[in-house]
Protein backbone atom coordinates (compact mmCIF):
# COMPACT_ATOMS: atom_id res chain seq x y z
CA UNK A 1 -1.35 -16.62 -23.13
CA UNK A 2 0.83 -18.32 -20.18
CA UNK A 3 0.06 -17.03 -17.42
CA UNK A 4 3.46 -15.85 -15.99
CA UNK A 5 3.03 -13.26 -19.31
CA UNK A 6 -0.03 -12.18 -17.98
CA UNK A 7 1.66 -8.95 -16.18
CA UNK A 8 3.93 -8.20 -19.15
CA UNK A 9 0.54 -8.13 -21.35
CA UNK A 10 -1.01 -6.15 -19.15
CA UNK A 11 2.00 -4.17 -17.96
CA UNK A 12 2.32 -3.14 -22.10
CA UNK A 13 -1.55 -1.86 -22.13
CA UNK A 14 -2.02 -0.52 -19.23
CA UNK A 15 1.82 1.76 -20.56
CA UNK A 16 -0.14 1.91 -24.25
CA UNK A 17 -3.33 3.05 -22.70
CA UNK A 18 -1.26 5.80 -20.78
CA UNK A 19 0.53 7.31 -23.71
CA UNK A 20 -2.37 6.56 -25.82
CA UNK A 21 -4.40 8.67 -24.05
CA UNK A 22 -1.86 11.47 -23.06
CA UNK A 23 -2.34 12.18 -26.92
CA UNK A 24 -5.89 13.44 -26.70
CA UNK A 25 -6.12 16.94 -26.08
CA UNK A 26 -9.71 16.44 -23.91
CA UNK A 27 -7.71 14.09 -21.42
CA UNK A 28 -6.91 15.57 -18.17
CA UNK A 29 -3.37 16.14 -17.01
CA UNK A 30 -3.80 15.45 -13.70
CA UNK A 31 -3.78 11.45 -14.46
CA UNK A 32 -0.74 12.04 -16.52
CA UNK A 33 2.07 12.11 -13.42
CA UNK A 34 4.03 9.29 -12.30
CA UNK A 35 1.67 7.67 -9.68
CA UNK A 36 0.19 6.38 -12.90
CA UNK A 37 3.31 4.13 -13.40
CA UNK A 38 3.18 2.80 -10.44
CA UNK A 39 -1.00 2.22 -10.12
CA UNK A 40 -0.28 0.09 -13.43
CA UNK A 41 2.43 -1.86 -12.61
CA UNK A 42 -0.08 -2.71 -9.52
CA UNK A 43 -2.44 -3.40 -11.78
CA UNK A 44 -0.66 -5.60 -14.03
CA UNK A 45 0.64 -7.89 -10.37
CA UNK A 46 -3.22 -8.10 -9.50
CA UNK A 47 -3.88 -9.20 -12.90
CA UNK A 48 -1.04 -11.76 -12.76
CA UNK A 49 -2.13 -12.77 -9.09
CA UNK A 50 -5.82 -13.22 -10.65
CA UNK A 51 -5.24 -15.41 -13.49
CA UNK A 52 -2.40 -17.61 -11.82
CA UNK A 53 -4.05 -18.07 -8.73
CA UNK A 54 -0.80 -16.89 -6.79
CA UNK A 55 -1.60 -15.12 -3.71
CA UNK A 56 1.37 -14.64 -3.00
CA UNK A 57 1.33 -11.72 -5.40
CA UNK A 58 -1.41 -9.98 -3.88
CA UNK A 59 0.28 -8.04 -1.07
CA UNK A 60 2.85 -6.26 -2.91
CA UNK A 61 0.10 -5.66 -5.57
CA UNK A 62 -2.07 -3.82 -3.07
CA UNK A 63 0.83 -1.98 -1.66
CA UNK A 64 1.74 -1.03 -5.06
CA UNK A 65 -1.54 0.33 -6.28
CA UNK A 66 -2.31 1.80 -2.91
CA UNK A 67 1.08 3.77 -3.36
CA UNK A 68 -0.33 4.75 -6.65
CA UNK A 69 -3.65 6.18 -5.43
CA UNK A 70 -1.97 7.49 -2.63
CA UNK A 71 0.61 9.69 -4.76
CA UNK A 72 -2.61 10.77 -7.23
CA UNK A 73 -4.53 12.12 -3.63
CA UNK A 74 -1.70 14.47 -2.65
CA UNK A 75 -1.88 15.27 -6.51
CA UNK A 76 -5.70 15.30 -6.91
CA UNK A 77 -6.77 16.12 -3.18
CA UNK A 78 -5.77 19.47 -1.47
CA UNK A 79 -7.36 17.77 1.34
CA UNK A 80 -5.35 14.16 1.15
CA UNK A 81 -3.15 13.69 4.14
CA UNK A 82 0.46 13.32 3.71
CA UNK A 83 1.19 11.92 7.39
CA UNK A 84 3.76 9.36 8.10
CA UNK A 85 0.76 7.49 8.82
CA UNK A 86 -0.66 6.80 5.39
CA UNK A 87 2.42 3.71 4.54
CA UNK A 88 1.57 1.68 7.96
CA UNK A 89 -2.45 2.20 6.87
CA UNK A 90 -1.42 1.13 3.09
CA UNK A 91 0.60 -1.79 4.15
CA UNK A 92 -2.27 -2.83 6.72
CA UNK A 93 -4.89 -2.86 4.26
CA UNK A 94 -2.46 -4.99 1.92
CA UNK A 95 -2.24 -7.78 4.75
CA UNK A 96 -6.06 -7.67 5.32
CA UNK A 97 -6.32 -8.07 1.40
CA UNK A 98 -4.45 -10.95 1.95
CA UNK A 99 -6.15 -12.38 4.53
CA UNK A 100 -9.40 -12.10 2.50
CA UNK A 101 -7.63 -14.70 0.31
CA UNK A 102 -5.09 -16.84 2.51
CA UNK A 103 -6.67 -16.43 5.47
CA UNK A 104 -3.04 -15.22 7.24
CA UNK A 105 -1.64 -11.80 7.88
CA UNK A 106 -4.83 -10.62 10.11
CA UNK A 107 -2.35 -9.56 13.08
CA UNK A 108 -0.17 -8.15 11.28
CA UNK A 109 -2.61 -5.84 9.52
CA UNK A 110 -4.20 -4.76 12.75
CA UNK A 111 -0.76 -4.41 14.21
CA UNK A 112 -0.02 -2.04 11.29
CA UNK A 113 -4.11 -0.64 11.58
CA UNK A 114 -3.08 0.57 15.14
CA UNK A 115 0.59 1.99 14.18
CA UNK A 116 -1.55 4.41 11.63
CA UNK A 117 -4.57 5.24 13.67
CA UNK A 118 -2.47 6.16 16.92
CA UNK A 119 -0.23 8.26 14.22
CA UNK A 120 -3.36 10.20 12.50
CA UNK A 121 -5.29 10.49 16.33
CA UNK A 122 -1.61 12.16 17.45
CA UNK A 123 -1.30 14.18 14.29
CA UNK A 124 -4.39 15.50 14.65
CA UNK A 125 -3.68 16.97 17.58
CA UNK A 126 -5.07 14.48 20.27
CA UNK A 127 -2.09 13.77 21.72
CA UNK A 128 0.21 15.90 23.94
CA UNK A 129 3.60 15.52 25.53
CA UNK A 130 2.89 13.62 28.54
CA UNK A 131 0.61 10.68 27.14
CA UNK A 132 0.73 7.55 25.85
CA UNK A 133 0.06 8.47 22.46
CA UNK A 134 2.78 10.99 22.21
CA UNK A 135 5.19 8.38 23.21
CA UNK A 136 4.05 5.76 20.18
CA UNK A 137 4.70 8.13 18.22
CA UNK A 138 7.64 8.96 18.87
CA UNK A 139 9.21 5.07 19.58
CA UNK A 140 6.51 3.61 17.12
CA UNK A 141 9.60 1.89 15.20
CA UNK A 142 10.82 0.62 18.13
CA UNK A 143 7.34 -1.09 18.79
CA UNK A 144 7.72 -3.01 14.94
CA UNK A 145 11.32 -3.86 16.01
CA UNK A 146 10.20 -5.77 18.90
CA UNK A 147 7.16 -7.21 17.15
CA UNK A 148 9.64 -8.28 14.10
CA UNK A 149 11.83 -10.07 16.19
CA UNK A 150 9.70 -12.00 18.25
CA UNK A 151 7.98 -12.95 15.24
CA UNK A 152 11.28 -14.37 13.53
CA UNK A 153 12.39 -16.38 17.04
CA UNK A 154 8.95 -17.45 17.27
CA UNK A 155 8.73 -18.92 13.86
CA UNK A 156 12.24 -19.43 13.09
CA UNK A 157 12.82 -17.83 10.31
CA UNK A 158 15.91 -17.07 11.12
């Protein structure tokens, strides 16, 4: 098999397994949702990441399949939080992913580490309206604006 057909191969199983599966009558239906879709298309990218040795691939694969797994919890998990503050945690644990690999992306990860554990400290109800925290919050976005462009006039990328 090439390997760029490496995520349409396992794209169709992981979709064959799904509806294979759905078929059997001891099966649970709580896998049977649409998180599924997307935790095998995730799949499938970390599969075609893996055999083509393209890194590249492997931050929208773990943001993928983290979407997936987060979608089952709120399913699965009366206890699963549903903050704001699980995407910045999902997309920082994609860029340390990456890192593991490329070696690049560590600041942006903790940049996006911080962003979620401020949010879940405030959400808990740490913060109040006359503190630091409450203000992050609230202008968070503002912070990643900032951080964004500096990073594209510092590198150019314009």
């Amino acid at each position: 098999m090439k390997k760029q057909n490496v995520f349409t191969g396992m794209l169709l199983i992981g979709l064959g397994l799904f509806f294979v599966l759905r078929e059997f009558p001891f099966m649970t239906s709580a896998i049977f949702r649409w998180p599924t879709y997307i935790l095998i298309i995730g799949i499938a990218l970390f599969g075609q990441a893996s055999k083509s040795k393209d890194s590249s691939l492997l931050f929208p694969a773990t943001v993928i399949s983290l979407l997936g797994v987060h979608y089952h919890g709120t399913y699965l998990v009366e206890a699963w939080p549903t903050h704001w503050s699980m995407f910045p945690l999902i997309v920082a644990i994609a860029f340390f992913v990456l890192f593991q690999k490329t070696r690049t992306g560590f600041f942006s990860g903790l940049l996006f580490f911080l962003v979620a554990a401020i949010g879940f400290l405030y959400h808990n109800g740490t913060g109040t309206s006359d503190n630091f925290l409450y203000l992050l919050n609230r202008y968070w976005a503002v912070l990643f604006l900032i951080v964004g462009a500096i990073s594209l006039v510092r590198n150019k990328a314009y």
